[in-house]
C-alpha atoms as a PDB file:
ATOM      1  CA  UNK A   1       0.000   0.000   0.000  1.00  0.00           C
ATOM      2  CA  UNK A   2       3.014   2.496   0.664  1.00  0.00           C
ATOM      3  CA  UNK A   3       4.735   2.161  -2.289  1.00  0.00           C
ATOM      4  CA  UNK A   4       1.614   2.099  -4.285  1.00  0.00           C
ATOM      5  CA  UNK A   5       0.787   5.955  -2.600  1.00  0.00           C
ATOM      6  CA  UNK A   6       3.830   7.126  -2.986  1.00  0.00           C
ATOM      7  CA  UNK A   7       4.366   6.252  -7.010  1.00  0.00           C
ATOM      8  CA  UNK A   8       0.615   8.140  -6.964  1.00  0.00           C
ATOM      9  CA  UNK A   9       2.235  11.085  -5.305  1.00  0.00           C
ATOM     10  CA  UNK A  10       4.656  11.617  -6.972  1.00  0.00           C
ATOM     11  CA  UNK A  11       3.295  11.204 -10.002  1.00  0.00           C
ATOM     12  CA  UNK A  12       1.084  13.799  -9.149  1.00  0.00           C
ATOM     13  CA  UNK A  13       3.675  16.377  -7.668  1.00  0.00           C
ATOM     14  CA  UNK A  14       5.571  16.422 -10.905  1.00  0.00           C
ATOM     15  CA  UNK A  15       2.288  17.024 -13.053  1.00  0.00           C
ATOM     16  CA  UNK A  16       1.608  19.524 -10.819  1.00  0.00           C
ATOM     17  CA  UNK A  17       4.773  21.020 -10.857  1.00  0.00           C
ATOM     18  CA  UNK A  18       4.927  20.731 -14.990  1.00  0.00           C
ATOM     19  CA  UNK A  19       1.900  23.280 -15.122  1.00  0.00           C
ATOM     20  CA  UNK A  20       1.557  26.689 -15.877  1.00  0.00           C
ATOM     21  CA  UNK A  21      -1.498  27.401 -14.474  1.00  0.00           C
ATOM     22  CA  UNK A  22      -3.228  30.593 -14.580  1.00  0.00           C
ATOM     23  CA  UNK A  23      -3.812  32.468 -11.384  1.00  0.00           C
ATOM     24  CA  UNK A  24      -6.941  33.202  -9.710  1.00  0.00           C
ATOM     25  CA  UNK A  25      -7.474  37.151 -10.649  1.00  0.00           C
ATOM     26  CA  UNK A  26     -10.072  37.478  -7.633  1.00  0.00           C
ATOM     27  CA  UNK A  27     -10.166  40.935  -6.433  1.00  0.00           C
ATOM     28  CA  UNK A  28     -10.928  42.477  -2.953  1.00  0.00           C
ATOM     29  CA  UNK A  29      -9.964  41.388   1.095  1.00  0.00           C
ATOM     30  CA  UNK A  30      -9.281  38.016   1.945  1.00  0.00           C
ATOM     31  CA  UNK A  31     -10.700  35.038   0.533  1.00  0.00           C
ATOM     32  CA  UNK A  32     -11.637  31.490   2.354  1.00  0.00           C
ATOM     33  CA  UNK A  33     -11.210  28.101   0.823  1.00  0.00           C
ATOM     34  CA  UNK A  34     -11.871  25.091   3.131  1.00  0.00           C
ATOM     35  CA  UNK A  35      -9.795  21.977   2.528  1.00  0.00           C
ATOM     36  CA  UNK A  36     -10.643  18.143   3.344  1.00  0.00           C
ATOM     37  CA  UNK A  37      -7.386  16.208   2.995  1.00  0.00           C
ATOM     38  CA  UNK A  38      -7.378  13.269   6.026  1.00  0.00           C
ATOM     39  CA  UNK A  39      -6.562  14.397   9.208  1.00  0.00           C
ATOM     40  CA  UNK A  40      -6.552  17.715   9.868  1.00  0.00           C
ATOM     41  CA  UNK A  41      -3.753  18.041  11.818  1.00  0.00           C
ATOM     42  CA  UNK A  42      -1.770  17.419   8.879  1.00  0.00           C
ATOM     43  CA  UNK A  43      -3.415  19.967   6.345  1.00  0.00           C
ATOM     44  CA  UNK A  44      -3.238  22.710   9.186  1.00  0.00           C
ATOM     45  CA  UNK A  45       0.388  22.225   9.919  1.00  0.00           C
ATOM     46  CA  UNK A  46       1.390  22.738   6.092  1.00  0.00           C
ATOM     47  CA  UNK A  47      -0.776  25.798   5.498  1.00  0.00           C
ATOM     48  CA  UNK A  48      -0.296  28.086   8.753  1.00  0.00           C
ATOM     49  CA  UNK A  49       3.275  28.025   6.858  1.00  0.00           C
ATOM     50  CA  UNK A  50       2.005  29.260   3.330  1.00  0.00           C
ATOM     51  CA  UNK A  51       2.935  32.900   2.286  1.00  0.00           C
ATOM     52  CA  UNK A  52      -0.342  34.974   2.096  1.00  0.00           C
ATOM     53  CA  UNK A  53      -2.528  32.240   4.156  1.00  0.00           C
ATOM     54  CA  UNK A  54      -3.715  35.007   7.053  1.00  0.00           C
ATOM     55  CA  UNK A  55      -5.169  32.339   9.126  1.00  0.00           C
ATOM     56  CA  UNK A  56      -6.292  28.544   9.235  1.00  0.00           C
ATOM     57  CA  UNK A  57      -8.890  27.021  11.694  1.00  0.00           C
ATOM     58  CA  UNK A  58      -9.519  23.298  11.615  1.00  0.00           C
ATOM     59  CA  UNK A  59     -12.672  22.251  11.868  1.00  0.00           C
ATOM     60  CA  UNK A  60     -15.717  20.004  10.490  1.00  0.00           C
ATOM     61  CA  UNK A  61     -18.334  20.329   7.504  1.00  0.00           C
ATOM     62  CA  UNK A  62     -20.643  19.363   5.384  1.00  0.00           C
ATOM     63  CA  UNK A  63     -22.309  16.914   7.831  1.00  0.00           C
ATOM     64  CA  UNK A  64     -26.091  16.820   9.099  1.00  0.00           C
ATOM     65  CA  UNK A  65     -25.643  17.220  12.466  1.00  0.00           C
ATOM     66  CA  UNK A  66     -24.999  20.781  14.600  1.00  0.00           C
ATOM     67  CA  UNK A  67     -21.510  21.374  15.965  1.00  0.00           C
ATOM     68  CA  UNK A  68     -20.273  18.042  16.518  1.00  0.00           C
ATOM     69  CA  UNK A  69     -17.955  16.874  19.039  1.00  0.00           C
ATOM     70  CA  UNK A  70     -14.542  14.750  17.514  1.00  0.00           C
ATOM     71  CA  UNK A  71     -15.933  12.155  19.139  1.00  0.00           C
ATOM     72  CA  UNK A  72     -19.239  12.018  16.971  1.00  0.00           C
ATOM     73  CA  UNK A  73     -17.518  12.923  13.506  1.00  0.00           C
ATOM     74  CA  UNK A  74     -14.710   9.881  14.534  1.00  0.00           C
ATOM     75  CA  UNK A  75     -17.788   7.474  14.976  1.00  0.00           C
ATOM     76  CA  UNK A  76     -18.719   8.073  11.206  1.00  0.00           C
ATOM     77  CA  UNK A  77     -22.450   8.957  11.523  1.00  0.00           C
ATOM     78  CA  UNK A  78     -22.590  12.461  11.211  1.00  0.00           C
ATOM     79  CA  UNK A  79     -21.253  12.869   7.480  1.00  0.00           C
ATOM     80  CA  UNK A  80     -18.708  15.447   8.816  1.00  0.00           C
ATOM     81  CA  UNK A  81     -15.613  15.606   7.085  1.00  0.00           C
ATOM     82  CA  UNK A  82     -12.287  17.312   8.861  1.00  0.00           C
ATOM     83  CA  UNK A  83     -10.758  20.227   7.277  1.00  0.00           C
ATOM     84  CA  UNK A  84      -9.076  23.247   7.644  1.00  0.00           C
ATOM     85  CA  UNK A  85     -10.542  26.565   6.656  1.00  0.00           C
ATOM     86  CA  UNK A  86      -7.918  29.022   5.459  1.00  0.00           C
ATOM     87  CA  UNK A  87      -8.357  32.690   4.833  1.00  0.00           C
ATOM     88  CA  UNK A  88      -5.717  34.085   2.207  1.00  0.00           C
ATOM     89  CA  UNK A  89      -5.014  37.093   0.611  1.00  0.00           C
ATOM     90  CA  UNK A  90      -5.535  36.279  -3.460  1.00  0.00           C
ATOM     91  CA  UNK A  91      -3.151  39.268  -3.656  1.00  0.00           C
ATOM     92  CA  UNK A  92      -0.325  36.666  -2.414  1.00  0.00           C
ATOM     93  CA  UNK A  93      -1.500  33.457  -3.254  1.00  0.00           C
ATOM     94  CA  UNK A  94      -3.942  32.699  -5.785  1.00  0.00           C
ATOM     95  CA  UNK A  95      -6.826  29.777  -5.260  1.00  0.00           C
ATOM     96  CA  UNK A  96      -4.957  27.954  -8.054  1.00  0.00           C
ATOM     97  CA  UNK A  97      -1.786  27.990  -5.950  1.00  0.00           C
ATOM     98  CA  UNK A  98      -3.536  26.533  -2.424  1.00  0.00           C
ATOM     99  CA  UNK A  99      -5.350  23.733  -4.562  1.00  0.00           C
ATOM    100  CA  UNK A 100      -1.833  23.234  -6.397  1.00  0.00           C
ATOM    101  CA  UNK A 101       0.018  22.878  -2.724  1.00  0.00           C
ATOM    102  CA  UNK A 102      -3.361  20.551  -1.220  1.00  0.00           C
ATOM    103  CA  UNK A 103      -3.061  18.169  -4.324  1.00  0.00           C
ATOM    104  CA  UNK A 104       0.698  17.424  -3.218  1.00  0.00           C
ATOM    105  CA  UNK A 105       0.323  17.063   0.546  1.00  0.00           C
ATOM    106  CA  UNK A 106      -2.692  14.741  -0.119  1.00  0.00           C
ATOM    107  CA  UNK A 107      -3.796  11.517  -1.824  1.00  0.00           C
ATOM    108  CA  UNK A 108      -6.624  12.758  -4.079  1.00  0.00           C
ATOM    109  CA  UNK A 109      -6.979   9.162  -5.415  1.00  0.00           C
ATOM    110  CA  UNK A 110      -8.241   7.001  -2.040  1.00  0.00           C
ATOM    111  CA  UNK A 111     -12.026   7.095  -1.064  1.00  0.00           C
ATOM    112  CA  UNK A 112     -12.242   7.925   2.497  1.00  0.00           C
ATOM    113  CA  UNK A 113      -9.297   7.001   3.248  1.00  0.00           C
ATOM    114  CA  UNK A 114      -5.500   8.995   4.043  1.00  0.00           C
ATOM    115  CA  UNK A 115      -2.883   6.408   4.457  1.00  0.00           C
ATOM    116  CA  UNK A 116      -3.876   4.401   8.217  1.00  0.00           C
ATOM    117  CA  UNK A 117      -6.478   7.362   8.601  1.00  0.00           C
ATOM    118  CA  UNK A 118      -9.744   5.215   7.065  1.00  0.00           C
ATOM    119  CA  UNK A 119     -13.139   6.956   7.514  1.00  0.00           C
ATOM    120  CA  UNK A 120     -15.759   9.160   5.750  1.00  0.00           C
ATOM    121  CA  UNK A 121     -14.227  12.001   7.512  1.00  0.00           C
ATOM    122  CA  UNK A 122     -11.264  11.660   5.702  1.00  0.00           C
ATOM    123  CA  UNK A 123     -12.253  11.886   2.194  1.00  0.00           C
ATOM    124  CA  UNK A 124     -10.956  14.343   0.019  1.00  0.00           C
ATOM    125  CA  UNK A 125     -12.782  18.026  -0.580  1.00  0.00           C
ATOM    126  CA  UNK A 126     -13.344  21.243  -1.574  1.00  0.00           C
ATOM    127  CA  UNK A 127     -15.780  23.627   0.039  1.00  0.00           C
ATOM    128  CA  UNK A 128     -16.212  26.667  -1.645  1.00  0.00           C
ATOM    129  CA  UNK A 129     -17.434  29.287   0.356  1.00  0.00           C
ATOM    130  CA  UNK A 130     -18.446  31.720  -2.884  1.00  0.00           C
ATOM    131  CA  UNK A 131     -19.801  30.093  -5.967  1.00  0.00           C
ATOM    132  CA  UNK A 132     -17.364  32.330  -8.000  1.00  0.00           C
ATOM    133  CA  UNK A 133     -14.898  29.670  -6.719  1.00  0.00           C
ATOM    134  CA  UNK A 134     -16.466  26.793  -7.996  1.00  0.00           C
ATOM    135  CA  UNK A 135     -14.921  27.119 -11.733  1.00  0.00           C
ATOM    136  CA  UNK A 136     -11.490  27.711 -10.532  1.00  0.00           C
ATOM    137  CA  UNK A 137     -11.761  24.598  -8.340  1.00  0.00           C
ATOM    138  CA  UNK A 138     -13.560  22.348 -10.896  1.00  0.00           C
ATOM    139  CA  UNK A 139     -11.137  22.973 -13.847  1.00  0.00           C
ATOM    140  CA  UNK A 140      -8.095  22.032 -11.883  1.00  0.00           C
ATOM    141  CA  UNK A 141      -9.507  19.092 -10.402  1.00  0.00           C
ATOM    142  CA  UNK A 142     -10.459  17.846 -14.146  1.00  0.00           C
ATOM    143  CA  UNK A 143      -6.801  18.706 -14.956  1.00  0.00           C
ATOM    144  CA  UNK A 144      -5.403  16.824 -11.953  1.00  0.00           C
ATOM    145  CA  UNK A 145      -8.232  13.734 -12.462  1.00  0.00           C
ATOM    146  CA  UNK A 146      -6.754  13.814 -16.502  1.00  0.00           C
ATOM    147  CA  UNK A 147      -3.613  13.312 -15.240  1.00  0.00           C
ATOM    148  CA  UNK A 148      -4.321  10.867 -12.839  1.00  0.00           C
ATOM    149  CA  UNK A 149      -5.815   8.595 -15.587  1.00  0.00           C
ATOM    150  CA  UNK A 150      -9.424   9.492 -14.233  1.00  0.00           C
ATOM    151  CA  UNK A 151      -8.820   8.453 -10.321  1.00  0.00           C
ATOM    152  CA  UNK A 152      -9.228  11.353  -8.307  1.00  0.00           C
ATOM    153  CA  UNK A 153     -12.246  11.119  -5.519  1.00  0.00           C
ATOM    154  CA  UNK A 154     -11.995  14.803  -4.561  1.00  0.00           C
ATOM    155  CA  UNK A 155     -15.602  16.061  -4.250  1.00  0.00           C
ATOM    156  CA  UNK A 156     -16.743  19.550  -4.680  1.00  0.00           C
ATOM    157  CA  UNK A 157     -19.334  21.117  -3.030  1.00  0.00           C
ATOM    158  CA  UNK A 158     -20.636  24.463  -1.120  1.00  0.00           C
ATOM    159  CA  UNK A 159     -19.468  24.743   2.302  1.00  0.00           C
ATOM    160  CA  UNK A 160     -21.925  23.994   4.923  1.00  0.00           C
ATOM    161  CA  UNK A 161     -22.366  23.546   8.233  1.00  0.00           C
ATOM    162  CA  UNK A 162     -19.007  24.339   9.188  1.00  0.00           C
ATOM    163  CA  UNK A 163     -18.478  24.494  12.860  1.00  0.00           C
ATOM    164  CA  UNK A 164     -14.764  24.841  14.347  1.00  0.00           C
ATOM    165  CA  UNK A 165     -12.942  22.100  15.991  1.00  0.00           C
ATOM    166  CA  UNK A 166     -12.048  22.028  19.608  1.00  0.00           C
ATOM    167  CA  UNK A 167      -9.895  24.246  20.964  1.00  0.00           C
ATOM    168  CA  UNK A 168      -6.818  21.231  21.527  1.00  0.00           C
ATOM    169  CA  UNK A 169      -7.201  20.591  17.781  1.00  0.00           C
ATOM    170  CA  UNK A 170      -5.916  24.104  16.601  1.00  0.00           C
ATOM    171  CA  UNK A 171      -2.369  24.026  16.192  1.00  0.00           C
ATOM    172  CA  UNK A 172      -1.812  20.651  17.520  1.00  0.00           C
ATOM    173  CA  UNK A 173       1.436  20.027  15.307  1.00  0.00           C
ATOM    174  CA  UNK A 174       3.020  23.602  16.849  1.00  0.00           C
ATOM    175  CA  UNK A 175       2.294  22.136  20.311  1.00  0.00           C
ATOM    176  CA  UNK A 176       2.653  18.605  20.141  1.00  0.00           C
ATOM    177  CA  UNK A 177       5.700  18.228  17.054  1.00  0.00           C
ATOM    178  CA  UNK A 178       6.793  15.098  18.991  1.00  0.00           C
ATOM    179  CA  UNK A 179       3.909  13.148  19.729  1.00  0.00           C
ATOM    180  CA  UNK A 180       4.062  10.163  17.667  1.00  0.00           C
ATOM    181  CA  UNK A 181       1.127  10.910  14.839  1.00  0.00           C
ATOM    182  CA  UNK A 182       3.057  14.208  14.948  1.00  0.00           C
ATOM    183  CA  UNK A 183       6.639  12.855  14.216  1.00  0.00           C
ATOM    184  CA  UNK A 184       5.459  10.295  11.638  1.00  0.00           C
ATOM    185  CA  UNK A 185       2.726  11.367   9.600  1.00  0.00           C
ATOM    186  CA  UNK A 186       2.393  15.203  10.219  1.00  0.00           C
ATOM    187  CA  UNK A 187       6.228  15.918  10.035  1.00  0.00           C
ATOM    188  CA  UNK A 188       6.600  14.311   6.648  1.00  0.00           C
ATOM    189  CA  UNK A 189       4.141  16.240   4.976  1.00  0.00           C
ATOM    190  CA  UNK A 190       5.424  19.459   6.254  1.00  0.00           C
ATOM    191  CA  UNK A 191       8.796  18.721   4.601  1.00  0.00           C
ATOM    192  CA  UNK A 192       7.291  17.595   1.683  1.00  0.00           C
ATOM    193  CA  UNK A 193       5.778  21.436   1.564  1.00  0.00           C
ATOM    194  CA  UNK A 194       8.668  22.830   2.180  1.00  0.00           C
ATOM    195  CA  UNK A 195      10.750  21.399  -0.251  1.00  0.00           C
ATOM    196  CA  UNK A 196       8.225  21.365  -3.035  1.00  0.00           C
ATOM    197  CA  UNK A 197       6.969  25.046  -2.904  1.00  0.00           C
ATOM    198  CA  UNK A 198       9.973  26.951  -1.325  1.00  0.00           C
ATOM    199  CA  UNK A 199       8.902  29.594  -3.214  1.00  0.00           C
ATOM    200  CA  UNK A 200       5.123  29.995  -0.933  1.00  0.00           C
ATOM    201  CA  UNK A 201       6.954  28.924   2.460  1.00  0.00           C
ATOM    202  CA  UNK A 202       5.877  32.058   4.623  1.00  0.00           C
ATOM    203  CA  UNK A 203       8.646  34.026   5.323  1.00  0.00           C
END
């Protein structure tokens, strides 16, 4: 199963990195995107570091029940999925950029499932939170899903019925880099940022 993700990621980072993909020319004050992408420890840890992301909350969506504890979204029943909700300036970084950076750190290509992480509230989304988004977000995911040879699971949708994660859950990897989930899973994909867009690593 590991080698079989990683020849799918990085088959995807260097598509990804062999495009020259327009940027998102949306005008005004900061933007919000909201990102499923496994466990949201790991998708808030790589974008609190991205130049022109203001601010990143994890938290839950696009379930059927009101403000959910972790415990009810873990069980499966509540059709939550865990994401991170950024806030960028598109002045900085464009939506095109974000998705660009999410597709890497992220296997678009396993239903409901991120590596060990196996559950409905791991699948892979985007929420949009303005419909003016939705084109953006469905033309690179045909791209990506073209150059995946028609795999990617990624579903787009509206956001709703977002409610923030507890308070322990925000910036768990900044206070806990050496717990073991941390050290093994989180710290990896961090790197992998790093290295792969040095050029959008907040300075």
């Amino acid at each position: 199963m590991g080698k079989v993700m990683s020849k799918v990621t990085k088959s995807l980072k260097s598509w990804v990195m062999s495009q020259a993909l327009p940027l998102h020319d949306n005008l005004g004050d900061y933007h919000v995107i909201t990102l499923g992408g496994g466990c949201f420890w790991c998708t808030e840890a790589v974008f609190v570091r991205v130049e022109g992301v203001v601010d990143v909350e994890s938290g839950y969506c696009n379930g059927h029940v009101q403000n959910p504890t972790y415990e009810q979204v873990c069980d499966g029943n509540t059709g939550h999925v865990e994401v991170v909700r950024l806030r960028y300036d598109p002045k900085v970084t464009s939506l095109r950029e974000l998705l660009e950076i999410f597709f890497v750190i992220h296997d678009p290509t396993t239903l409901n499932r991120q590596g060990n992480d196996v559950g409905t509230q791991y699948r892979s989304g985007i929420y949009l939170s303005v419909a003016g988004d939705l084109e953006v977000a469905k033309s690179f995911v045909e791209q990506v899903n073209k150059a995946m040879n028609g795999k990617v699971v990624t579903e787009i949708e509206m956001l709703d019925n977002y409610s923030a994660a507890e308070d322990y859950h925000q910036d768990y990897f900044e206070n806990h880099p050496n717990q073991g989930y941390c050290a093994f899973v989180v710290a990896p994909k961090v790197k992998k940022f790093l290295q792969t867009f040095s050029n959008k690593v907040r300075a």
